[in-house]
PDB file of N, CA and C in Angstrom:
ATOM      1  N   UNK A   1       0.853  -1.166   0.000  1.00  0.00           N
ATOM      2  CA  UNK A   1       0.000   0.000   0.000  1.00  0.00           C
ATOM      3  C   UNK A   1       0.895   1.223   0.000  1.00  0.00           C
ATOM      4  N   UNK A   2       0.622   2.339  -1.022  1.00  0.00           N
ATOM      5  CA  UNK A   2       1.316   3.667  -0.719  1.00  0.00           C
ATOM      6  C   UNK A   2       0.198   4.363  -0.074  1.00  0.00           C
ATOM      7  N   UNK A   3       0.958   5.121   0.780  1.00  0.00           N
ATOM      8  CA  UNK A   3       0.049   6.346   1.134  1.00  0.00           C
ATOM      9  C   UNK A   3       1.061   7.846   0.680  1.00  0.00           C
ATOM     10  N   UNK A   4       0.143   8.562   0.772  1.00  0.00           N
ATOM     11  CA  UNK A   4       1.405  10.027   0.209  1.00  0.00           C
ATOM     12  C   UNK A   4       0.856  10.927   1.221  1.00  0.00           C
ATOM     13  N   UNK A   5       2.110  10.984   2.024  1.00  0.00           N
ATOM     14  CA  UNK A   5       1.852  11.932   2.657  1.00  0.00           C
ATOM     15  C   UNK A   5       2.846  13.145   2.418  1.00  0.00           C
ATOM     16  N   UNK A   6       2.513  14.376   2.676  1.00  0.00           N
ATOM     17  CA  UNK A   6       3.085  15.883   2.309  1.00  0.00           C
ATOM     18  C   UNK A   6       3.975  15.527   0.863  1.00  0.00           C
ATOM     19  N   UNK A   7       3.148  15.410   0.239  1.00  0.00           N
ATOM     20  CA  UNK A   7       3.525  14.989  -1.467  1.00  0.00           C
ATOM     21  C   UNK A   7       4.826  14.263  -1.700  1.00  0.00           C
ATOM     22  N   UNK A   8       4.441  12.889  -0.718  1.00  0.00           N
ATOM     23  CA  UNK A   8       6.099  11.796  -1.387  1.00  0.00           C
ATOM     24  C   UNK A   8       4.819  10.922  -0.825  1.00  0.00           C
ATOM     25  N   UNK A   9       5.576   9.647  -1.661  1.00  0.00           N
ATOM     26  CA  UNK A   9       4.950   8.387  -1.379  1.00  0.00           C
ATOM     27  C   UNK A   9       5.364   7.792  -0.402  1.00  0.00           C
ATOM     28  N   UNK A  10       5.149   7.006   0.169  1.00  0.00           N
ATOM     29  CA  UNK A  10       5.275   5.893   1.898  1.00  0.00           C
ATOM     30  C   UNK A  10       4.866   5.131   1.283  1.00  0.00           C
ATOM     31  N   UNK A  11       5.743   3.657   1.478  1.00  0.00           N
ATOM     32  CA  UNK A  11       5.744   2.297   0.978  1.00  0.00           C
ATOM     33  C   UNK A  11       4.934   1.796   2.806  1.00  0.00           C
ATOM     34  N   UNK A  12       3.652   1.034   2.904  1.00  0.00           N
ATOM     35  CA  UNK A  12       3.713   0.990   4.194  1.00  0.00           C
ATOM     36  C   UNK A  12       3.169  -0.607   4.102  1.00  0.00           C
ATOM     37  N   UNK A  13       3.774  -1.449   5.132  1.00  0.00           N
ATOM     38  CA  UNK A  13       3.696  -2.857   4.560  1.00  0.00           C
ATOM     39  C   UNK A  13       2.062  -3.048   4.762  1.00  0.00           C
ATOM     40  N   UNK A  14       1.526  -3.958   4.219  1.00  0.00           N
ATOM     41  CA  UNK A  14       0.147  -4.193   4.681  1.00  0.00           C
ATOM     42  C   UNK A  14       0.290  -5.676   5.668  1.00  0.00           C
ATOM     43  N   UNK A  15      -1.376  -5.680   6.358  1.00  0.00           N
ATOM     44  CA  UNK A  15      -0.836  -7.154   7.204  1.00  0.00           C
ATOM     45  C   UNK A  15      -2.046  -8.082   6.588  1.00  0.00           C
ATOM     46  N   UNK A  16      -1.721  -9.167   6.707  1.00  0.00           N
ATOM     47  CA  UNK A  16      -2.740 -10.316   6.346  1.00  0.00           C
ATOM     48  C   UNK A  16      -4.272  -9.440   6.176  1.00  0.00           C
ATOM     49  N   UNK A  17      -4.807  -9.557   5.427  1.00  0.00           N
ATOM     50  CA  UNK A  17      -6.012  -8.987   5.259  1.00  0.00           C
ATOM     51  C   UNK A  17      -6.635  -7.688   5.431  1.00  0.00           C
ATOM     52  N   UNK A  18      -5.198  -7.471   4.876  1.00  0.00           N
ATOM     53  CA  UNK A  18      -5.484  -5.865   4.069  1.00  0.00           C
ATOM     54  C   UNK A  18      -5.103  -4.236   4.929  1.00  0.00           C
ATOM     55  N   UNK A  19      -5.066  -4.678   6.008  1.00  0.00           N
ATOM     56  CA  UNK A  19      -4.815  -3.287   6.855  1.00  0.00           C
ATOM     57  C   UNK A  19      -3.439  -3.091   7.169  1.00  0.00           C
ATOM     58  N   UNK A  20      -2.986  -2.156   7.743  1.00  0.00           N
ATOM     59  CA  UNK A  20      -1.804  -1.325   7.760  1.00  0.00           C
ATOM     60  C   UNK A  20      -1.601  -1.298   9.734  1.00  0.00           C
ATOM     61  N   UNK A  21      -2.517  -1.420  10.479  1.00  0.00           N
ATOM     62  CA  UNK A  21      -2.477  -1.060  11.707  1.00  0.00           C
ATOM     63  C   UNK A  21      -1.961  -2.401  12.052  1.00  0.00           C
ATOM     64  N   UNK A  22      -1.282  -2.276  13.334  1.00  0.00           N
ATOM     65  CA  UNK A  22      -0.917  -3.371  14.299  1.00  0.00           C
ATOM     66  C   UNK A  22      -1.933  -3.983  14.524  1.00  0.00           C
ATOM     67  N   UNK A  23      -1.608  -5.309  14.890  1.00  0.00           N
ATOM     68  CA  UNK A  23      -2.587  -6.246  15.051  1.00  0.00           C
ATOM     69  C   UNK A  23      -3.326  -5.745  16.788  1.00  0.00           C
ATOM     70  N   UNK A  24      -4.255  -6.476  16.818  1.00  0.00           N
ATOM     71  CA  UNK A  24      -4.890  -5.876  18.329  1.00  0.00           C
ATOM     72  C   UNK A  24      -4.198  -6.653  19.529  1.00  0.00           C
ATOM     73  N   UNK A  25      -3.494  -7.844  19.200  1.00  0.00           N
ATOM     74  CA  UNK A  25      -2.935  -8.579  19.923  1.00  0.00           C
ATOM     75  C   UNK A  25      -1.948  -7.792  20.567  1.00  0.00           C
ATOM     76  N   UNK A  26      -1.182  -7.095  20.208  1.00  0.00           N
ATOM     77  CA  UNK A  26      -0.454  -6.112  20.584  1.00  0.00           C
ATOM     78  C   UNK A  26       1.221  -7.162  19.863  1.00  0.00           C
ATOM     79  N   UNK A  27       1.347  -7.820  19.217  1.00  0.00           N
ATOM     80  CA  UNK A  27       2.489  -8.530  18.998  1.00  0.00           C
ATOM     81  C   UNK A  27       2.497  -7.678  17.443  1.00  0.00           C
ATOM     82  N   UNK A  28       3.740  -7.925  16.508  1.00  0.00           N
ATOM     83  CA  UNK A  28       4.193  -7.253  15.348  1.00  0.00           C
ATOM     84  C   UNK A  28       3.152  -7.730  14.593  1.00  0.00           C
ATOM     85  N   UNK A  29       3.057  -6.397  13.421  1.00  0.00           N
ATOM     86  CA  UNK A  29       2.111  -7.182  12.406  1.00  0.00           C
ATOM     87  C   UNK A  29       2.672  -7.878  11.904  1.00  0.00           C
ATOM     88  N   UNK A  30       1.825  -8.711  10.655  1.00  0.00           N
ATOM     89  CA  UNK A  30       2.656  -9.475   9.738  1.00  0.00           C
ATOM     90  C   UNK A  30       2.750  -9.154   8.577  1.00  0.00           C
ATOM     91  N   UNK A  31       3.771  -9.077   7.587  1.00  0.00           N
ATOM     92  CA  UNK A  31       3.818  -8.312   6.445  1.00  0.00           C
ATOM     93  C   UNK A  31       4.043  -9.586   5.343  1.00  0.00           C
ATOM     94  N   UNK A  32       4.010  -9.061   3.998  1.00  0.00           N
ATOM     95  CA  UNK A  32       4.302 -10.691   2.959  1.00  0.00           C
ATOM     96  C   UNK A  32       6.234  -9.883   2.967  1.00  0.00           C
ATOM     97  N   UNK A  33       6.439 -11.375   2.676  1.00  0.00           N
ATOM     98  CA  UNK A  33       8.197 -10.855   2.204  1.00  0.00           C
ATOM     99  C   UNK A  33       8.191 -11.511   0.945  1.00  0.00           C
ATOM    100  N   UNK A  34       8.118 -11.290   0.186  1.00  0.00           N
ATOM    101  CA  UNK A  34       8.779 -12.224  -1.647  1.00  0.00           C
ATOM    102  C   UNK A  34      10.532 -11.907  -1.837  1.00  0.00           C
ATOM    103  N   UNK A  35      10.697 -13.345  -2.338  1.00  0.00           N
ATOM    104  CA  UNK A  35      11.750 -13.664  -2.324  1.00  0.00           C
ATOM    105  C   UNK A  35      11.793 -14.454  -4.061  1.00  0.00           C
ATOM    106  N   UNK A  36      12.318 -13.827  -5.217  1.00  0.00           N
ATOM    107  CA  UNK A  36      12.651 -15.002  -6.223  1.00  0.00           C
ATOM    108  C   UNK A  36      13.081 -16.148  -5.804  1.00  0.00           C
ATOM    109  N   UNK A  37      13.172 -17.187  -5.826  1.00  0.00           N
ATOM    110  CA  UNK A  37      14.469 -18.674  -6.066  1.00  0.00           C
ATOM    111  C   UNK A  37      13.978 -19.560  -6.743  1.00  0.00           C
ATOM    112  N   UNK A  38      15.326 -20.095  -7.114  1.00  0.00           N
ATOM    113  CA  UNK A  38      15.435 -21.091  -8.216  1.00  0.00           C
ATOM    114  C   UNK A  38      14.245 -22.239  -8.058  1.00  0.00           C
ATOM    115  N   UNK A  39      13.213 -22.530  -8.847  1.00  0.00           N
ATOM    116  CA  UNK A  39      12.352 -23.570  -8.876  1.00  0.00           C
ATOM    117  C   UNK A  39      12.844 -25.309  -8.002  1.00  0.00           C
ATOM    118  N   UNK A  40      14.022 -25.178  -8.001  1.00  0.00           N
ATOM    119  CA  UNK A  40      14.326 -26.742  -6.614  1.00  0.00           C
ATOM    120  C   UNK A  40      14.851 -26.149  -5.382  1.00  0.00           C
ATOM    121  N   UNK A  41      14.900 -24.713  -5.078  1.00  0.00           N
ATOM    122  CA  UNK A  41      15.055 -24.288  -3.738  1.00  0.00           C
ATOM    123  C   UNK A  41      13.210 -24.114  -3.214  1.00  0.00           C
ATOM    124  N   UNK A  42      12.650 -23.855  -3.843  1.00  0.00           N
ATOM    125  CA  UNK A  42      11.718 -24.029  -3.645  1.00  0.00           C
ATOM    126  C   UNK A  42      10.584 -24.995  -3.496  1.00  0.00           C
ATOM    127  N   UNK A  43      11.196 -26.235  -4.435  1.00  0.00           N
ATOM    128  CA  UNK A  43      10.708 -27.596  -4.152  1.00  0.00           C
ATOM    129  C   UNK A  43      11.316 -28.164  -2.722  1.00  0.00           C
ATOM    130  N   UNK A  44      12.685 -27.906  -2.297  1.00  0.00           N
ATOM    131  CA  UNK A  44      13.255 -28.237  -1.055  1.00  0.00           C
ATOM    132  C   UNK A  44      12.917 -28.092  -0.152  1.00  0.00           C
ATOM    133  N   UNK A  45      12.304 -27.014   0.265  1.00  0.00           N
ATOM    134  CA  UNK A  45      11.575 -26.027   1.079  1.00  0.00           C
ATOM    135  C   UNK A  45      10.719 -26.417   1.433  1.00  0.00           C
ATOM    136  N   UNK A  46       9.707 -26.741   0.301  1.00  0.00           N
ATOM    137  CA  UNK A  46       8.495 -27.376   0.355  1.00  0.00           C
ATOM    138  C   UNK A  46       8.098 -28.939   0.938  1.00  0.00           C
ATOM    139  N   UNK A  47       9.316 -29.186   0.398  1.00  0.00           N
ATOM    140  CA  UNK A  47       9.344 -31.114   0.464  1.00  0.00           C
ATOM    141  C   UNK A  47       9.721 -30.964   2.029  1.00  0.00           C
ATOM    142  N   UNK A  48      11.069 -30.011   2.560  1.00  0.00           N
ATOM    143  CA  UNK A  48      11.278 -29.963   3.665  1.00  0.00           C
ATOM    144  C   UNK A  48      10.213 -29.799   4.879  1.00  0.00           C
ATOM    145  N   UNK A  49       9.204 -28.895   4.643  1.00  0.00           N
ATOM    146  CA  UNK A  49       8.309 -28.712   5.972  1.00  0.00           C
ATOM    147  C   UNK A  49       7.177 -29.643   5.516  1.00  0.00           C
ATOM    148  N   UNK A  50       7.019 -30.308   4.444  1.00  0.00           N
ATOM    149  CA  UNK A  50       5.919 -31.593   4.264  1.00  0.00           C
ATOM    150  C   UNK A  50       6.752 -32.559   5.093  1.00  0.00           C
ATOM    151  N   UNK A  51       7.935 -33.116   5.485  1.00  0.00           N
ATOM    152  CA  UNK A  51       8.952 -33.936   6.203  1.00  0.00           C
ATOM    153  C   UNK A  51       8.923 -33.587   7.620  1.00  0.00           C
ATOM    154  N   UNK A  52       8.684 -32.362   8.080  1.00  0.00           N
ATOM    155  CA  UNK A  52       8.881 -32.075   9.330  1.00  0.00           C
ATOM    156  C   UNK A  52       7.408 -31.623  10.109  1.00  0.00           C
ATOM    157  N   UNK A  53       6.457 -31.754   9.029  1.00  0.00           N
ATOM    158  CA  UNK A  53       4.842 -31.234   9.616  1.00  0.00           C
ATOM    159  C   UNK A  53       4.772 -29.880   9.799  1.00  0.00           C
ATOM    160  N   UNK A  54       5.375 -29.596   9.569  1.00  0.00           N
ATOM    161  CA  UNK A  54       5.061 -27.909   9.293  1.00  0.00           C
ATOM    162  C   UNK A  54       4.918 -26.944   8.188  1.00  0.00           C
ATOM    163  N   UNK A  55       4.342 -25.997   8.256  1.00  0.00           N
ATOM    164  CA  UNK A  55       4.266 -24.663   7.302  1.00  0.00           C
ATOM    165  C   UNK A  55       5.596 -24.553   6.790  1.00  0.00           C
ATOM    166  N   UNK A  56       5.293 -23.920   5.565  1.00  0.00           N
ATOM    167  CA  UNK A  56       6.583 -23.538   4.877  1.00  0.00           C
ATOM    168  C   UNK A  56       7.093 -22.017   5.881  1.00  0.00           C
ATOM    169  N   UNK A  57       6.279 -21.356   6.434  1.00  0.00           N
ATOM    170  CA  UNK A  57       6.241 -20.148   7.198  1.00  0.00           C
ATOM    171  C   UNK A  57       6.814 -20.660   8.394  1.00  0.00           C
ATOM    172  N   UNK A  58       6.557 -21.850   9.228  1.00  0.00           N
ATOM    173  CA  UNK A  58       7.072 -22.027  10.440  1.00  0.00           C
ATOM    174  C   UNK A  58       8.302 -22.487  10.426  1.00  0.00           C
ATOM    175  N   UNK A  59       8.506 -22.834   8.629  1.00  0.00           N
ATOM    176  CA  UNK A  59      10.136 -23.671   8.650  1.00  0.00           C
ATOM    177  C   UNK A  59      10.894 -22.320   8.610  1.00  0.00           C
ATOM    178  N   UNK A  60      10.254 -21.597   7.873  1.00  0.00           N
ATOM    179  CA  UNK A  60      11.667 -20.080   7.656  1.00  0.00           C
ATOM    180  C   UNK A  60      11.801 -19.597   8.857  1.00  0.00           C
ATOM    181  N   UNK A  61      10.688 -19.452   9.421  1.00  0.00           N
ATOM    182  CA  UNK A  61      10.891 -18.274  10.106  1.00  0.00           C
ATOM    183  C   UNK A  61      11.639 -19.148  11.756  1.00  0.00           C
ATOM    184  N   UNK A  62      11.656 -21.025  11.701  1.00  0.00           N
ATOM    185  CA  UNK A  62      12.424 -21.215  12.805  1.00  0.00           C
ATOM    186  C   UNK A  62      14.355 -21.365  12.313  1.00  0.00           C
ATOM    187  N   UNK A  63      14.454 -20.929  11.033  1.00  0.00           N
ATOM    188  CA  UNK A  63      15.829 -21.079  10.319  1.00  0.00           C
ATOM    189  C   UNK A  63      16.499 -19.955  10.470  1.00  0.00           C
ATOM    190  N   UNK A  64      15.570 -18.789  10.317  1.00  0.00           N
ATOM    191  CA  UNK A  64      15.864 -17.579  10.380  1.00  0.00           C
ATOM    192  C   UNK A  64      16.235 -17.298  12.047  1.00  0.00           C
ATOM    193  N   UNK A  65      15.452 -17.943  13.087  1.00  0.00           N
ATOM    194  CA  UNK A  65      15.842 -17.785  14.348  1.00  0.00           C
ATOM    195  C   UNK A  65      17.323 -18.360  14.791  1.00  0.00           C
ATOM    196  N   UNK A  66      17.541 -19.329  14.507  1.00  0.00           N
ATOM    197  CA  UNK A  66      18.473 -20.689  14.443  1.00  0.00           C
ATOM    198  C   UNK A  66      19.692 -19.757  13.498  1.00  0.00           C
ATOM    199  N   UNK A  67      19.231 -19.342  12.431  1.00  0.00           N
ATOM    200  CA  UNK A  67      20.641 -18.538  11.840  1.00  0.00           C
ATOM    201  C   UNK A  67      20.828 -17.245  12.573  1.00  0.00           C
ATOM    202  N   UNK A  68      20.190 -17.021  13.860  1.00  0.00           N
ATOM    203  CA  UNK A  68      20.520 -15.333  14.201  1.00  0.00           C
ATOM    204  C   UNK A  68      20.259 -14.218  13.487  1.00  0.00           C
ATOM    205  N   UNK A  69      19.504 -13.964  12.592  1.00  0.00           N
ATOM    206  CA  UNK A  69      18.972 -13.257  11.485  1.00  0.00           C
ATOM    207  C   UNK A  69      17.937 -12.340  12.345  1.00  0.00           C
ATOM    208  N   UNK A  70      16.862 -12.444  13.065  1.00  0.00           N
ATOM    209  CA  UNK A  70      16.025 -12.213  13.946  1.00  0.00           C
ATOM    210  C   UNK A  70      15.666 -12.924  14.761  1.00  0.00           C
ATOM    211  N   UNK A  71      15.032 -12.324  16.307  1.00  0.00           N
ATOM    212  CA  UNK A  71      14.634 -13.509  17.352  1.00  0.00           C
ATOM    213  C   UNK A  71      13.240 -13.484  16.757  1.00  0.00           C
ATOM    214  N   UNK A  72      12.668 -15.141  17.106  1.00  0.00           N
ATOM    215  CA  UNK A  72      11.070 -15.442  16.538  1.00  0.00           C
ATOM    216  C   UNK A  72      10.634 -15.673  17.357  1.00  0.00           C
ATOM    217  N   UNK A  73       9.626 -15.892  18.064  1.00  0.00           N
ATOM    218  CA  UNK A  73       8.870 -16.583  19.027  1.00  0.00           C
ATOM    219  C   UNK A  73       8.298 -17.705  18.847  1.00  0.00           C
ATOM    220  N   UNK A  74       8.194 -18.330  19.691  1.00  0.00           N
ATOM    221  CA  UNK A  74       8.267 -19.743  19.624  1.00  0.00           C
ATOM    222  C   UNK A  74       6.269 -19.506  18.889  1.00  0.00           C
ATOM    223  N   UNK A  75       5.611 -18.570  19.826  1.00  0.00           N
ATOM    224  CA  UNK A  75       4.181 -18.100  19.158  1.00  0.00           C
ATOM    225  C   UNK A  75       4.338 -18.165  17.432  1.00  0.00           C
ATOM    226  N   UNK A  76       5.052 -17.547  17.019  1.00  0.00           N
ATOM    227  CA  UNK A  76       4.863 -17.392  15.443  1.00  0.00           C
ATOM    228  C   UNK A  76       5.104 -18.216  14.854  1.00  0.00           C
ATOM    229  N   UNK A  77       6.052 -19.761  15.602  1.00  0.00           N
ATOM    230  CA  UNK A  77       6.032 -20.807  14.522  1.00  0.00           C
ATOM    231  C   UNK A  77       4.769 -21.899  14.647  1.00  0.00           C
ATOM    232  N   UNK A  78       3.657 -21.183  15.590  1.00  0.00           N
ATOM    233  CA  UNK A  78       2.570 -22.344  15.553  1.00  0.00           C
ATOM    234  C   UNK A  78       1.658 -22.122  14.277  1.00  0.00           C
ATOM    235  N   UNK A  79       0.824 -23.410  13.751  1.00  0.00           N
ATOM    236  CA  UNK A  79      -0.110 -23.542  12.576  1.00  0.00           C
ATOM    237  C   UNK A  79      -1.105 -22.514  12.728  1.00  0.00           C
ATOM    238  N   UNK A  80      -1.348 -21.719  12.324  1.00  0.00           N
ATOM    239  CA  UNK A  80      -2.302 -20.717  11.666  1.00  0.00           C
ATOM    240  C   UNK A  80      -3.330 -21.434  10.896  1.00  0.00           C
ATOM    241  N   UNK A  81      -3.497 -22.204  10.415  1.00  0.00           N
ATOM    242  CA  UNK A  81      -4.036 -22.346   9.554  1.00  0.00           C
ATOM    243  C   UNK A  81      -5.374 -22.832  10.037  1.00  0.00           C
ATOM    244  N   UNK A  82      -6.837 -22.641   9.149  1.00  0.00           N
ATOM    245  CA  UNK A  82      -8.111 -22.997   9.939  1.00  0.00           C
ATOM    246  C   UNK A  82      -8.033 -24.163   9.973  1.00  0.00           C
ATOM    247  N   UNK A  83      -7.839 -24.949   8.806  1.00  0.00           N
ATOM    248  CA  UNK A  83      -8.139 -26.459   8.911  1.00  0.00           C
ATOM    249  C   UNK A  83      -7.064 -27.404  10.246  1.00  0.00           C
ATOM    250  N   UNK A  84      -5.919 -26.636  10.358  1.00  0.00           N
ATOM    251  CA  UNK A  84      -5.133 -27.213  11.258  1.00  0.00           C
ATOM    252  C   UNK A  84      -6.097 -26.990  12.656  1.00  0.00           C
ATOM    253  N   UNK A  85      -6.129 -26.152  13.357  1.00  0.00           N
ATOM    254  CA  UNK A  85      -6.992 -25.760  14.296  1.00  0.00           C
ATOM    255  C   UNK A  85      -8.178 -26.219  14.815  1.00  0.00           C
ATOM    256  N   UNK A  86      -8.868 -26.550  13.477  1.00  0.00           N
ATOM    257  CA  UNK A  86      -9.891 -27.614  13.226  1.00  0.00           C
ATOM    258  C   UNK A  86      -9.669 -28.724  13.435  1.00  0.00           C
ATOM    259  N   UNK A  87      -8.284 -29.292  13.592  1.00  0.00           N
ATOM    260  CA  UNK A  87      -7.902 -30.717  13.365  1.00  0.00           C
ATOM    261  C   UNK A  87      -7.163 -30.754  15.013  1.00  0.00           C
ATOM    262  N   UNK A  88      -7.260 -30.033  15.441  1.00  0.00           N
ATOM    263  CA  UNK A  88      -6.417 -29.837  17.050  1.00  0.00           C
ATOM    264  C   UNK A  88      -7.681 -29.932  17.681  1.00  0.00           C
ATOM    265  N   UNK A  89      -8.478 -28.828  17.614  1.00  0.00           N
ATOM    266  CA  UNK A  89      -9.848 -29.124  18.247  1.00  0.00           C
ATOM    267  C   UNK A  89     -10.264 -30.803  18.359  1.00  0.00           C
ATOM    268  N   UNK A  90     -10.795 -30.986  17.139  1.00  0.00           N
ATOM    269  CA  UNK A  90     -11.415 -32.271  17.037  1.00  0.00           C
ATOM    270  C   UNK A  90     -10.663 -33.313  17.541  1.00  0.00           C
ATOM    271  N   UNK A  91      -9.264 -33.750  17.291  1.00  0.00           N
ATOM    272  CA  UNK A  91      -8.263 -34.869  18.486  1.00  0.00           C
ATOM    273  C   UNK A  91      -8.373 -34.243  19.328  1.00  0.00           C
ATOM    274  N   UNK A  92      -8.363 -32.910  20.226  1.00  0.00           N
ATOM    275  CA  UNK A  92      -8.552 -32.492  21.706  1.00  0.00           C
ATOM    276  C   UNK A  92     -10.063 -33.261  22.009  1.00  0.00           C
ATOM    277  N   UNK A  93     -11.210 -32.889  21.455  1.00  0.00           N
ATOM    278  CA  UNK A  93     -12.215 -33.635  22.168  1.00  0.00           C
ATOM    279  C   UNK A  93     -12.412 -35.046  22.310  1.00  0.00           C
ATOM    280  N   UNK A  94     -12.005 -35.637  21.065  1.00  0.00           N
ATOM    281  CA  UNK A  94     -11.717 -37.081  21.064  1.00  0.00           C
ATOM    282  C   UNK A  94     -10.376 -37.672  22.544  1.00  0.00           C
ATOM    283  N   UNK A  95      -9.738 -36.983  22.620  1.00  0.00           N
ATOM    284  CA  UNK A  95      -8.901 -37.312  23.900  1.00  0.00           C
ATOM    285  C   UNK A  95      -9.693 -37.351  25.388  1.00  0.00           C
ATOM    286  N   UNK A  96     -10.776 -36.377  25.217  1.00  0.00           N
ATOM    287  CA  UNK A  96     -11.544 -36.355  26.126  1.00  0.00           C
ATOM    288  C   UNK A  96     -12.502 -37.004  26.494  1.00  0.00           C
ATOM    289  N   UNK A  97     -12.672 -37.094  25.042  1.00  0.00           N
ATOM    290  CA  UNK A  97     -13.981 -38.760  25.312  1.00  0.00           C
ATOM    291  C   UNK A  97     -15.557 -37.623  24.358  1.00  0.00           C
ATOM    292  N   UNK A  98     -15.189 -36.508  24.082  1.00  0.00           N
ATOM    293  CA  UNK A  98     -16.456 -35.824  23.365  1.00  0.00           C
ATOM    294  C   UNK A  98     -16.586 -36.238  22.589  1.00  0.00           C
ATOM    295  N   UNK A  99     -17.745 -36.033  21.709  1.00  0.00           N
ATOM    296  CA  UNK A  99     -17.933 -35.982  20.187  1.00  0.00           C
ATOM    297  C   UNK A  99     -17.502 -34.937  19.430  1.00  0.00           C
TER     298      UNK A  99
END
């Protein structure tokens, strides 16, 4: 997203679904990062966090911790994802004996 303020442009990152403000959680927003690479760094990547059960997002961003690049929180490498969540729920009640 640009915004222009006093006639120059501002590059300002956007976060998952469209807004510009901090999340309400009070933790960093999240911004996209694009990166070109070669079509088998990217199959590696891929094949890699299908091998380890995780997001391609939870593999970078625990590599990036591990290389000293930035600290991550252990919070940001959990599954986001609905269907995952969905799938935690449902074995949580089944452990319990629910339907």
């Amino acid at each position: 997203m640009i915004k222009h303020l006093q006639g120059e442009a501002t590059l300002v990152p956007q976060q998952a679904g469209g807004g510009s403000e901090a999340g309400t959680d009070g933790g960093d927003r999240e911004v996209q990062l694009a990166v070109m690479v070669p079509t088998v760094v990217k199959a590696a990547v891929r094949r890699r966090a299908h091998e380890e059960g995780v997001t391609v997002r939870a593999l970078l961003l625990r590599l990036i911790r591990e290389a000293g690049i930035a600290n991550v929180d252990e919070s940001d490498l959990t599954d986001r994802r609905v269907a995952a969540a969905a799938l935690k729920s449902r074995l949580y009640r089944e452990a319990l004996g629910r339907p």
